[in-house]
Protein backbone atom coordinates (compact mmCIF):
# COMPACT_ATOMS: atom_id res chain seq x y z
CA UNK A 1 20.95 -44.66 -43.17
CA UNK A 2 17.40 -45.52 -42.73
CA UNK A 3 17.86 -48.41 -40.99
CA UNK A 4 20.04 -46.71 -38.10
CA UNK A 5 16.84 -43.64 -37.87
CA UNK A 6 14.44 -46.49 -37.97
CA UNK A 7 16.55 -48.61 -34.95
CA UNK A 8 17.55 -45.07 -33.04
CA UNK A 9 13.12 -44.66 -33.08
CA UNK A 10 12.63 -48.14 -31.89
CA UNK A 11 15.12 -48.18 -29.05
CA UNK A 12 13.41 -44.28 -27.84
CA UNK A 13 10.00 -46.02 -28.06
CA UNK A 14 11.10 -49.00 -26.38
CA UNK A 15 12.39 -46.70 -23.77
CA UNK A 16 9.67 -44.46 -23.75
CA UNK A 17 7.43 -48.16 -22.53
CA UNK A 18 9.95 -49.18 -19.95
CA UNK A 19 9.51 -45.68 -18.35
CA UNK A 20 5.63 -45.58 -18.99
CA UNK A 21 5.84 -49.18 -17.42
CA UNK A 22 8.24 -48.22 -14.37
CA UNK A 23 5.61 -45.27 -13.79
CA UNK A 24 3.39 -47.59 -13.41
CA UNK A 25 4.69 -49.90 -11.14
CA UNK A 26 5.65 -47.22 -9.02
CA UNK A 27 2.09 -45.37 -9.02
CA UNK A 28 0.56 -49.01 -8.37
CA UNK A 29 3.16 -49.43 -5.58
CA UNK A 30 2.23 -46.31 -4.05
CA UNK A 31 -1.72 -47.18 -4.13
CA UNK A 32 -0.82 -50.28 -3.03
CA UNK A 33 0.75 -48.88 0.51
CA UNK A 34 -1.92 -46.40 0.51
CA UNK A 35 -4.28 -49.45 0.74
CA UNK A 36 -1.95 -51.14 3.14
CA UNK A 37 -1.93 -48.79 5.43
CA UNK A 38 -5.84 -48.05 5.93
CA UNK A 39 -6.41 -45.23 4.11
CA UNK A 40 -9.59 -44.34 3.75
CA UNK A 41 -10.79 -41.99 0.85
CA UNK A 42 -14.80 -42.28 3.01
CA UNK A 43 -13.51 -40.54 5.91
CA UNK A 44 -14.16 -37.33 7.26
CA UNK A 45 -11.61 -33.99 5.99
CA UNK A 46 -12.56 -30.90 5.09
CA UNK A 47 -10.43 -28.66 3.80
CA UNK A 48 -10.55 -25.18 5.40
CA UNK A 49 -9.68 -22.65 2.58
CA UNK A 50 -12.31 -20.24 1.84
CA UNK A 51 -13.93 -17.78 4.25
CA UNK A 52 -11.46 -16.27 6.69
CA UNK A 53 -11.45 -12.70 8.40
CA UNK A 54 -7.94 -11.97 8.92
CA UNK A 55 -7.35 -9.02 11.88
CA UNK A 56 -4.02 -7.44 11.35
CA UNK A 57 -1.95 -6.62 14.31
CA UNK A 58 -4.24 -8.00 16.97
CA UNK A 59 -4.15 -11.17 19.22
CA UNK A 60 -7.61 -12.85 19.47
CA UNK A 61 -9.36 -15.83 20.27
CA UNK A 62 -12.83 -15.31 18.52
CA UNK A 63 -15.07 -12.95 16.24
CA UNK A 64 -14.70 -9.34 17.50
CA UNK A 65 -17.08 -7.51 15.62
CA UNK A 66 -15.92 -3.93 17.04
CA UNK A 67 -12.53 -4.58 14.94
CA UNK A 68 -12.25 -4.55 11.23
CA UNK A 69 -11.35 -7.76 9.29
CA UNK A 70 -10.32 -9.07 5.92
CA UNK A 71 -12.32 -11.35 4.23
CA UNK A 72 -9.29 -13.90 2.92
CA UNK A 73 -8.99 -17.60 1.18
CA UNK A 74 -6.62 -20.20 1.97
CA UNK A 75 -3.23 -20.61 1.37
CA UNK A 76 -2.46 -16.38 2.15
CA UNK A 77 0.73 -15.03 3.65
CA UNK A 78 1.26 -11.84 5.48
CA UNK A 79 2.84 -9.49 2.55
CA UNK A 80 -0.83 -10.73 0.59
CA UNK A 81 -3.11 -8.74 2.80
CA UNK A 82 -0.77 -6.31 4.47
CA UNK A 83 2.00 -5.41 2.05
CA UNK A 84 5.11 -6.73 4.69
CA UNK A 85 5.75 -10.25 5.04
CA UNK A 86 7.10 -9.46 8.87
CA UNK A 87 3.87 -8.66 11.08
CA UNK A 88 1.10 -10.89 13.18
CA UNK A 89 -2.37 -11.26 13.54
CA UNK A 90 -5.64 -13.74 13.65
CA UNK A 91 -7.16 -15.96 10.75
CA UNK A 92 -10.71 -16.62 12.30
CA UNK A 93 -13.18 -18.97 10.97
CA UNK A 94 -16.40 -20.90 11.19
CA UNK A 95 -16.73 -24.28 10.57
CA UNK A 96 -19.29 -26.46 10.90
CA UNK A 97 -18.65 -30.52 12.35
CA UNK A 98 -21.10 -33.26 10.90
CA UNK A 99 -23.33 -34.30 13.45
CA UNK A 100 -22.54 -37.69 13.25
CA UNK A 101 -18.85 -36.42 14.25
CA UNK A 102 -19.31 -34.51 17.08
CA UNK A 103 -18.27 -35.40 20.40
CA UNK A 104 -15.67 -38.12 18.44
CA UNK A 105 -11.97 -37.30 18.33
CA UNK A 106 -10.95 -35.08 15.75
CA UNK A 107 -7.53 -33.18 14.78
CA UNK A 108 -6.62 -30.03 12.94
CA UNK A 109 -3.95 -30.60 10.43
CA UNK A 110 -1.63 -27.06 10.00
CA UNK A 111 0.33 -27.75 7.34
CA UNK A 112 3.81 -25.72 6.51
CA UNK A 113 3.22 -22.46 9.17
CA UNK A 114 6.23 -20.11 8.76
CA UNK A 115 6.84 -18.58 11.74
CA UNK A 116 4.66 -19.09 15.29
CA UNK A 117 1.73 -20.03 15.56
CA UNK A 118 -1.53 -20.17 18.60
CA UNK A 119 -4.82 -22.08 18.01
CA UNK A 120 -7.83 -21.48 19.84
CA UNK A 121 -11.10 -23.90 19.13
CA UNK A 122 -14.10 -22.06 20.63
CA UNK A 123 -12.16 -19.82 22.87
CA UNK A 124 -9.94 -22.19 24.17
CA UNK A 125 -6.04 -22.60 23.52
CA UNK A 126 -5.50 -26.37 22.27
CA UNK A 127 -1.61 -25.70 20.80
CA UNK A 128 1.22 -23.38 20.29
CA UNK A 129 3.89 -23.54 17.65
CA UNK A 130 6.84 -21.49 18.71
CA UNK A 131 5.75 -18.52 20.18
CA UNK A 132 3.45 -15.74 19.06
CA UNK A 133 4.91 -12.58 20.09
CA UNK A 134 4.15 -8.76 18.54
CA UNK A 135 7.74 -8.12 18.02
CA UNK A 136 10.73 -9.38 17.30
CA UNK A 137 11.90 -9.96 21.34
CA UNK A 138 8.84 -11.53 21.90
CA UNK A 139 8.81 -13.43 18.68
CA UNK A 140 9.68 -17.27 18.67
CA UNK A 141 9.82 -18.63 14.80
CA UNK A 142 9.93 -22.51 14.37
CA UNK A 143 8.69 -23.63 10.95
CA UNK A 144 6.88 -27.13 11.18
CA UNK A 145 3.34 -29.18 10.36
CA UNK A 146 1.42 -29.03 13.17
CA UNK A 147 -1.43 -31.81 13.73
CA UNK A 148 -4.05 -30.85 16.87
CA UNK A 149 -5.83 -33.30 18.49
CA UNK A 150 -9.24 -31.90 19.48
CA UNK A 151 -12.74 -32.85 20.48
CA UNK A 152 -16.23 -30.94 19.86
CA UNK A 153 -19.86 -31.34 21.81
CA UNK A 154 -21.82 -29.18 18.93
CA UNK A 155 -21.60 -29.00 15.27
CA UNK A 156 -20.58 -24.87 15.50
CA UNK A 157 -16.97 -24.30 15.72
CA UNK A 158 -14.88 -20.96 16.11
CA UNK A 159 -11.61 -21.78 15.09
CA UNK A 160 -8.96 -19.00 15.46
CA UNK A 161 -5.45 -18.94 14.71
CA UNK A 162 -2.85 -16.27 16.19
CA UNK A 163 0.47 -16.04 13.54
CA UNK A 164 3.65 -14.32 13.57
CA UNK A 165 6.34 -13.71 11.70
CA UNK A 166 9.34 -11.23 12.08
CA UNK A 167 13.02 -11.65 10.30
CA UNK A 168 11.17 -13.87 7.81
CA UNK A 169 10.41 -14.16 4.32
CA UNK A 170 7.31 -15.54 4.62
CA UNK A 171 4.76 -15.35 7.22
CA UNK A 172 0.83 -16.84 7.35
CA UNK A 173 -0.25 -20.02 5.81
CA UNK A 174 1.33 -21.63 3.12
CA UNK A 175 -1.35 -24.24 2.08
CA UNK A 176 -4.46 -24.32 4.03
CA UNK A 177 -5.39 -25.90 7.25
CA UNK A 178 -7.02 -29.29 7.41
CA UNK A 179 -10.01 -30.63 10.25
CA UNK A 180 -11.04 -34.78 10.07
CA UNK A 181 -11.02 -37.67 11.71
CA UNK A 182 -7.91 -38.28 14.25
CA UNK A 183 -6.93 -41.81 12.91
CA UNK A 184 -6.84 -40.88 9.60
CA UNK A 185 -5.03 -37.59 9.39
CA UNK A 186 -2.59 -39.35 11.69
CA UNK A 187 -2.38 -42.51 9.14
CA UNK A 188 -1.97 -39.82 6.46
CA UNK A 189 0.86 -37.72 8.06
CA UNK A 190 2.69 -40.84 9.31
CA UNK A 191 2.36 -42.21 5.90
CA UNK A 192 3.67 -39.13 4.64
CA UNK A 193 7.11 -39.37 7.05
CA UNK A 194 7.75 -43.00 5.69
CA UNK A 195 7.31 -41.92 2.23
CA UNK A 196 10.00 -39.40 2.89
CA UNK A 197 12.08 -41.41 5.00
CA UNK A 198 12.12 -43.79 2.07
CA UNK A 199 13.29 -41.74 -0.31
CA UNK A 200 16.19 -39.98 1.71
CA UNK A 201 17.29 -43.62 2.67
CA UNK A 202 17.49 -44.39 -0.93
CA UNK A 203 19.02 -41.27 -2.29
CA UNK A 204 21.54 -41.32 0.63
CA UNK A 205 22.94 -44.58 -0.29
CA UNK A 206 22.80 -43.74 -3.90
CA UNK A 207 25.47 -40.90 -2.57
CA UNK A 208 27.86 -43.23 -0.53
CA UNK A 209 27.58 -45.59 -3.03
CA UNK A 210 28.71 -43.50 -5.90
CA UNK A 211 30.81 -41.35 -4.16
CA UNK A 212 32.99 -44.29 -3.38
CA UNK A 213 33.57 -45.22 -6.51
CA UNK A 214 34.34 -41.57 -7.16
CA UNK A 215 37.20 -41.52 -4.53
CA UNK A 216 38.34 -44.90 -5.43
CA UNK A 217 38.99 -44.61 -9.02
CA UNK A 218 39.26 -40.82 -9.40
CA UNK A 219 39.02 -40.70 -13.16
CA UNK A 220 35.45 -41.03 -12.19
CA UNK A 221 35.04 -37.54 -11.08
CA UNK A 222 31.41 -37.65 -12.22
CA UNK A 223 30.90 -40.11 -9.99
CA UNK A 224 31.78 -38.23 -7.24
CA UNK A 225 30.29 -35.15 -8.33
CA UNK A 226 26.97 -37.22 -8.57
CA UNK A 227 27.44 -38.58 -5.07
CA UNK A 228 28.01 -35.40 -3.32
CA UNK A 229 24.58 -34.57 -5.21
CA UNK A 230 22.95 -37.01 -3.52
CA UNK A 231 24.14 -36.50 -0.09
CA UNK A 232 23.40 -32.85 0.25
CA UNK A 233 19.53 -33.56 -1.07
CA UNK A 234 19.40 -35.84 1.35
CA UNK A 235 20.49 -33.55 4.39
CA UNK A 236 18.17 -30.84 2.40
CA UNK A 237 15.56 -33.21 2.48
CA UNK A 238 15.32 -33.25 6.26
CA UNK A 239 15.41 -29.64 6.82
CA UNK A 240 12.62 -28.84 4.58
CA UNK A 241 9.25 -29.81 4.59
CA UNK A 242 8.06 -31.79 6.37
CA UNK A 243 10.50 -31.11 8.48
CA UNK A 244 11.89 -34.32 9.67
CA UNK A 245 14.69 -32.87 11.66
CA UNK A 246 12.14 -32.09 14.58
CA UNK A 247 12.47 -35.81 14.99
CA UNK A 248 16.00 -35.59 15.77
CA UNK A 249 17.53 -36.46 19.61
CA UNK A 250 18.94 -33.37 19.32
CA UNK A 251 17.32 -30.11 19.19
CA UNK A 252 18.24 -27.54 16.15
CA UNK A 253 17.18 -23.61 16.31
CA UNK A 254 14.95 -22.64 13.43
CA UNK A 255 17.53 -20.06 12.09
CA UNK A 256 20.50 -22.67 11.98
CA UNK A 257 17.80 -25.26 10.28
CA UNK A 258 17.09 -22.89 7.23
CA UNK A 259 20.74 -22.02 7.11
CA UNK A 260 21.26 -25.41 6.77
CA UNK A 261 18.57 -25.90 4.08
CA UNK A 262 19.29 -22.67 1.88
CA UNK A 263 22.95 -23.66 2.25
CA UNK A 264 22.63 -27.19 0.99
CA UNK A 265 19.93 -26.07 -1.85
CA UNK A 266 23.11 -24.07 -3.02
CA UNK A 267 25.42 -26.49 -2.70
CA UNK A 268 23.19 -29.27 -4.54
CA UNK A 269 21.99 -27.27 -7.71
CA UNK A 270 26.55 -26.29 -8.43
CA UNK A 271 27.16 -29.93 -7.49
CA UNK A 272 24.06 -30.92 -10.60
CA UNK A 273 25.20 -28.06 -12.87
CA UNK A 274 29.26 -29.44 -12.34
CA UNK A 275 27.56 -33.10 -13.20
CA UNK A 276 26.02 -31.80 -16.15
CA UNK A 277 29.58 -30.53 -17.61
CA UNK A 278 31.86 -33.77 -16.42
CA UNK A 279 29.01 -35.71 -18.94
CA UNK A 280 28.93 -33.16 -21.35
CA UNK A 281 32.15 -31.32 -21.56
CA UNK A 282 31.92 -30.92 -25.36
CA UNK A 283 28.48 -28.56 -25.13
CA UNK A 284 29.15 -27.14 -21.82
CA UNK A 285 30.53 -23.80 -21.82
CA UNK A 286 33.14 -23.69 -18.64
CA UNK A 287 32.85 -20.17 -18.43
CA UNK A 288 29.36 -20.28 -18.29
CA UNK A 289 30.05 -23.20 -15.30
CA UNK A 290 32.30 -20.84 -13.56
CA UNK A 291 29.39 -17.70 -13.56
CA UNK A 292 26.91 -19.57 -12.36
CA UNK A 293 29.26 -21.48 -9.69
CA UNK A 294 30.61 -17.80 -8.60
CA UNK A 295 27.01 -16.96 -7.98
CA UNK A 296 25.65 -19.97 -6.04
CA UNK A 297 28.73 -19.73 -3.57
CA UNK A 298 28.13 -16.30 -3.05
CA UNK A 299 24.25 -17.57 -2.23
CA UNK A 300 25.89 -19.82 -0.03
CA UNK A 301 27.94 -17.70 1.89
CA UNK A 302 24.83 -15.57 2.21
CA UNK A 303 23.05 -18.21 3.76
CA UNK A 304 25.72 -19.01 6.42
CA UNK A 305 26.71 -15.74 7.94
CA UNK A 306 23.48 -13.38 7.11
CA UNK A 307 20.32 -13.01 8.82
CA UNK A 308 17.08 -15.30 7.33
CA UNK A 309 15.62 -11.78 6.48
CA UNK A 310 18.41 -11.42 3.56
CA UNK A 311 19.31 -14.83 2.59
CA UNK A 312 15.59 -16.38 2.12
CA UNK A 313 14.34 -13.68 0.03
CA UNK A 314 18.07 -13.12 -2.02
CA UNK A 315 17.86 -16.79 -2.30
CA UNK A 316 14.02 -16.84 -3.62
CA UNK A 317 14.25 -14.04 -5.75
CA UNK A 318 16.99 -15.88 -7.51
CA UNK A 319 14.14 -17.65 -9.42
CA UNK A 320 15.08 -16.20 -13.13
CA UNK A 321 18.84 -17.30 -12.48
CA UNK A 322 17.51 -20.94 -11.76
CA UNK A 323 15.40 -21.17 -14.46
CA UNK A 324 17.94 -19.97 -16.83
CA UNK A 325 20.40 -22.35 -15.90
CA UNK A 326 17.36 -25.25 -16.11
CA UNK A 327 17.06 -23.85 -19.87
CA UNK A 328 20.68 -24.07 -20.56
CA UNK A 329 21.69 -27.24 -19.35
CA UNK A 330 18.32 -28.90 -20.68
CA UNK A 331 19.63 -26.67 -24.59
CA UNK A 332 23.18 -29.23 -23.42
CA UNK A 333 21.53 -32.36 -22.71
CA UNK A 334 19.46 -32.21 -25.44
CA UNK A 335 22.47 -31.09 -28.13
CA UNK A 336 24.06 -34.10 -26.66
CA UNK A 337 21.06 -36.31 -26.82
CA UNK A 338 20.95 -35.66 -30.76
CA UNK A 339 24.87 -36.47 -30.91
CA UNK A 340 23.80 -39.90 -29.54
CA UNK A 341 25.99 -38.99 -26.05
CA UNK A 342 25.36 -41.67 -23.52
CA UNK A 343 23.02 -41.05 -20.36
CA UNK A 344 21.61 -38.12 -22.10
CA UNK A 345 18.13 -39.37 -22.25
CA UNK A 346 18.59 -40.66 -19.03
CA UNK A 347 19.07 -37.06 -17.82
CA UNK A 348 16.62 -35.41 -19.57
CA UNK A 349 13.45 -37.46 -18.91
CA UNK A 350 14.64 -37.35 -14.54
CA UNK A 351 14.60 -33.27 -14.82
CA UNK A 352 11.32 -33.48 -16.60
CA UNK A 353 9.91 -35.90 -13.92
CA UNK A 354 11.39 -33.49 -11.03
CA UNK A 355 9.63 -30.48 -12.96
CA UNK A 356 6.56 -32.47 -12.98
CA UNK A 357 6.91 -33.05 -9.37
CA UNK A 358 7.61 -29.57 -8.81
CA UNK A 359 4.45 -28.29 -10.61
CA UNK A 360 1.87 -30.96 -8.80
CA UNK A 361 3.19 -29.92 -5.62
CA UNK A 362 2.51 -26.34 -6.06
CA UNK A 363 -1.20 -27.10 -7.32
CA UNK A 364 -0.99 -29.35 -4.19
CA UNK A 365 -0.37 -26.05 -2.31
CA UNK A 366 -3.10 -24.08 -3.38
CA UNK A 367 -5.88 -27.29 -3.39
CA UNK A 368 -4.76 -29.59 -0.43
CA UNK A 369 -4.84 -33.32 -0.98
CA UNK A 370 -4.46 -36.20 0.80
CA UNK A 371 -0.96 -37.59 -0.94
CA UNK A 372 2.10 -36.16 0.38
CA UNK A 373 4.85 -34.14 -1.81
CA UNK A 374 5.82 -35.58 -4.48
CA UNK A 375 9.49 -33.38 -5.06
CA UNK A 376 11.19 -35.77 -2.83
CA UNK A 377 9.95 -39.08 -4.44
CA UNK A 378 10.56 -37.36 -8.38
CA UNK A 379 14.37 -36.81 -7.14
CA UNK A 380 14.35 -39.97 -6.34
CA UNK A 381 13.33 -41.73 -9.25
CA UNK A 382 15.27 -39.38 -11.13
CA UNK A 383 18.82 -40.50 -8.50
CA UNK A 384 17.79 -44.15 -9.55
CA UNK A 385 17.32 -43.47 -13.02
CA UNK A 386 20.35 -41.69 -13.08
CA UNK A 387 22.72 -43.96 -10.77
CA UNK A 388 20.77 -46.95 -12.96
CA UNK A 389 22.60 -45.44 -16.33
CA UNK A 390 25.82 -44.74 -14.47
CA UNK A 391 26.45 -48.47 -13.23
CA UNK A 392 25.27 -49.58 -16.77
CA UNK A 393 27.93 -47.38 -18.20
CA UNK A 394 30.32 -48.97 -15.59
CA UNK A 395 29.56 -52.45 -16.29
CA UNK A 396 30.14 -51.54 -19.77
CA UNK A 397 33.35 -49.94 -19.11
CA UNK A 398 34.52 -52.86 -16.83
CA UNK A 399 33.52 -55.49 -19.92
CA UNK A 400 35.39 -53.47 -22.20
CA UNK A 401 37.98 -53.49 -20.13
CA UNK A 402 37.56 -57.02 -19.09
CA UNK A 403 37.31 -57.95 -23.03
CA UNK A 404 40.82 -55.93 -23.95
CA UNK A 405 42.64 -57.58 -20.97
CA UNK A 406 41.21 -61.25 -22.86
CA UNK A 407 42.18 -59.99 -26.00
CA UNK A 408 45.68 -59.08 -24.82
CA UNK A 409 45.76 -62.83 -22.92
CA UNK A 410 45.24 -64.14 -26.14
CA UNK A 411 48.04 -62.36 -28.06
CA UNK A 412 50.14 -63.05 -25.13
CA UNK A 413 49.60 -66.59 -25.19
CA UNK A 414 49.53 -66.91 -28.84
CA UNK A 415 53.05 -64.55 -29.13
CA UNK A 416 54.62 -67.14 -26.20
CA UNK A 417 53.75 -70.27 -28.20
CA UNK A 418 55.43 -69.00 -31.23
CA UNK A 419 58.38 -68.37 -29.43
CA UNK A 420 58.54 -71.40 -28.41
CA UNK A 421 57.99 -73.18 -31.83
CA UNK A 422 60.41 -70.58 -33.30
CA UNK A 423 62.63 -71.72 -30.18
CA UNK A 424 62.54 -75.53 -30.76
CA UNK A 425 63.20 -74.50 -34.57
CA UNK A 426 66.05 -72.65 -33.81
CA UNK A 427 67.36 -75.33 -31.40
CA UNK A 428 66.91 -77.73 -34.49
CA UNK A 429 68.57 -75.70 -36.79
CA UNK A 430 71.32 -75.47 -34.33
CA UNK A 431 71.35 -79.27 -33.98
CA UNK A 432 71.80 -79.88 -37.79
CA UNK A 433 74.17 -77.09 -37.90
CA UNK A 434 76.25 -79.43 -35.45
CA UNK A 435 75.98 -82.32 -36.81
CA UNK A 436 77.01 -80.54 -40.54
CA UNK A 437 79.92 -79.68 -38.47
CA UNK A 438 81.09 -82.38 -37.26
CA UNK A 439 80.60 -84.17 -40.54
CA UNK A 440 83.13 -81.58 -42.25
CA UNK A 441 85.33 -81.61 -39.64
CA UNK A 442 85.73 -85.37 -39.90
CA UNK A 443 85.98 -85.41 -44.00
CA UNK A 444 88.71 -82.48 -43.79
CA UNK A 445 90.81 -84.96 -41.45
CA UNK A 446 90.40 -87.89 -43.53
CA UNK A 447 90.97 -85.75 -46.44
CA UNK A 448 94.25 -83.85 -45.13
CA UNK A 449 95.75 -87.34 -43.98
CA UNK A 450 95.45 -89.21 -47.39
CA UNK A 451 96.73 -86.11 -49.28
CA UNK A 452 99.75 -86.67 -46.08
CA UNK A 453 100.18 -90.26 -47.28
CA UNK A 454 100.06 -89.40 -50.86
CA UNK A 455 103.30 -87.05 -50.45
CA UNK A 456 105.03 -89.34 -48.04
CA UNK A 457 104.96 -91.92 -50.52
């Protein structure tokens, strides 16, 4: 008994190193690209999150000192200064350039604006994102990064920002905005779109992949479960940020994008909860399964056929319900982890690395930084880590398959030859048996004709 606690530690340990290693790689690989592609911790970015006056419900392009302002910090949304997440106004600030960079080409990075958005630099419109309107007929929403080109002769800059928002949950900035050197906040959001990219290319053929083998051998309804998983994270994936389906040949309306986002985020969380059961039937309460399946359909539904204005908030608000059913199925995995169930480690340690992901990214949010969100690349690992245990299982499966078939050869083989030794056996008995016979037949004749002879006589 001690032995089998002391080999069940080892083999968690020696786990435990493989991931610590693989974490490692992977951080290494990442710094590694970073290096590759120029970036340059030296160069110029300041992030611009303190020291904004805010003017609600007015359009400007400066300062207006006749009007009264809010004194705000970045990231702030509407429903934080005025109480109503549907509204507009200007976010004014000033900023002051390094000499050394003025009159070189700069850019203003606007990450994740919800809604429409107008920039002004000294007076002057440089972009628009959407349209800015003061109502909802005038109102253009059209969520996306935006990254402004723009050039300065004198270190004092007004930088003004017109937002609005109407039919949304959210409206204002979500993180803060970013001003630096052209070259590298271009390096730094292309970098960004690989990374992302990347990881939908992988997950994505994780899904066909396993979904395959789902429909091909459907006992494997995991499988297919899992695969469906992975195919509607990676449609999510470009419909949220940063909003790769901009880069489509086709254009998409911002309210069917977030339909299409909210409406695979449902899907995706029922598809993992359903995956969660197939592995762990024995600790999985169905009707529990069923509740929480109910729910997300109706979320669904919601997010197809009502307006953004009640399916983003119903579907945010839901926050409790998804961390409940985190807490439950992580209470399942780790009951089965204990029972020594297969893949259950596996499991566990990917939803702690997406949690991890999860919680970085919303510091990220608050403090800006140059790396890109890190969500996307945790579900990834955690769809390798996860489609790594289920071929493993697989191969297993196929060598115990592979190793009855052999075993059943054998017997076959080893039944057929004694048959055929009990055959040529038989077929010597037989032979004997003849030749017995014959003998018996021929002493009864010579037998019958001298007792013939005897009576004759």
């Amino acid at each position: 008994m001690h032995n089998g606690k002391s080999t069940q530690s080892l083999r968690w340990v020696q786990q435990a190193i493989g991931l610590l290693v693989l974490c490692i790689v992977l951080a290494s690989g990442y710094l590694a690209a970073m290096r590759l592609y120029n970036w340059d911790s030296e160069a110029y970015q300041e992030v611009l999150s303190s020291d904004w006056d805010f003017y609600r419900e007015q359009l400007l392009v400066g300062h207006d000192d006749e009007l009264h302002s809010i004194s705000v910090d970045m990231p702030v949304e509407f429903d934080q200064v005025t109480g109503r997440a549907s509204g507009y106004g200007t976010f004014v600030k000033e900023v002051t350039i390094p000499e050394a960079y003025v009159g070189k080409q700069l850019a203003i990075n606007l990450p994740y604006v919800y809604g429409a958005a107008r920039l002004y630099v000294n007076g002057e419109e440089t972009f628009e994102l959407g349209r800015v309107g003061t109502s909802k007929e005038t109102h253009q929403a059209s969520s996306k990064s935006a990254f402004v080109p723009l050039k300065v002769e004198r270190p004092d800059v007004t930088i003004a920002v017109q937002l609005s928002s109407f039919e949304m949950m959210r409206g204002g900035f979500s993180a803060s905005p970013i001003i630096g050197e052209y070259e590298y906040l271009l390096r730094m959001g292309h970098f960004e779109r690989y990374i992302n990219v990347f990881c939908i290319g992988i997950i994505f053929i994780a899904g066909i992949t396993t979904a395959l083998i789902g429909i091909l051998r459907r006992q494997e309804s995991n499988y297919l479960v899992f695969g469906l998983f992975c195919l509607f994270v990676s449609v999510r994936a470009i419909f949220t940020v940063p909003y790769l389906y901009h880069d489509l040949p086709f254009t998409i309306p911002y309210v069917a994008a977030s339909r299409i986002e909210y409406f695979t985020s449902s899907v995706a969380i029922a598809l993992y909860a359903t995956f969660i059961c197939l592995l762990f039937k024995r600790y999985y309460s169905k009707v529990f399964l069923y509740v929480c399946l109910g729910i997300l359909a109706g979320l669904g539904l919601l997010s197809l056929f009502a307006r953004p204005a009640l399916f983003i908030p119903a579907f945010l608000n839901m926050f409790p319900f998804y961390l409940g059913l985190s807490a439950y199925c992580i209470s399942v995995i780790f009951k089965a982890m204990v029972s020594g169930a297969k893949m259950a480690k596996t499991i566990l340690v990917g939803i702690f690395v997406v949690m991890g992901g999860m919680i970085i990214d919303m510091l990220n949010a608050i403090q800006p930084t140059p790396f890109p969100q890190l969500v996307l690349m945790s579900i990834t690992l955690n769809v390798v880590m996860v489609l790594y245990s289920l071929g493993k299982n697989y191969a297993q499966q196929v060598l115990a398959i592979t190793h009855l078939y052999n075993q059943l050869a054998s017997i076959n083989r080893t039944l057929d030859e004694k048959v055929k030794e009990r055959t040529a056996e038989l077929v010597q008995a037989n032979l004997k048996l003849s030749e017995l016979a014959e003998k018996n037949i021929a002493n009864t004749g010579e037998t019958n004709i001298m007792s013939f002879e005897e009576m004759s006589s």
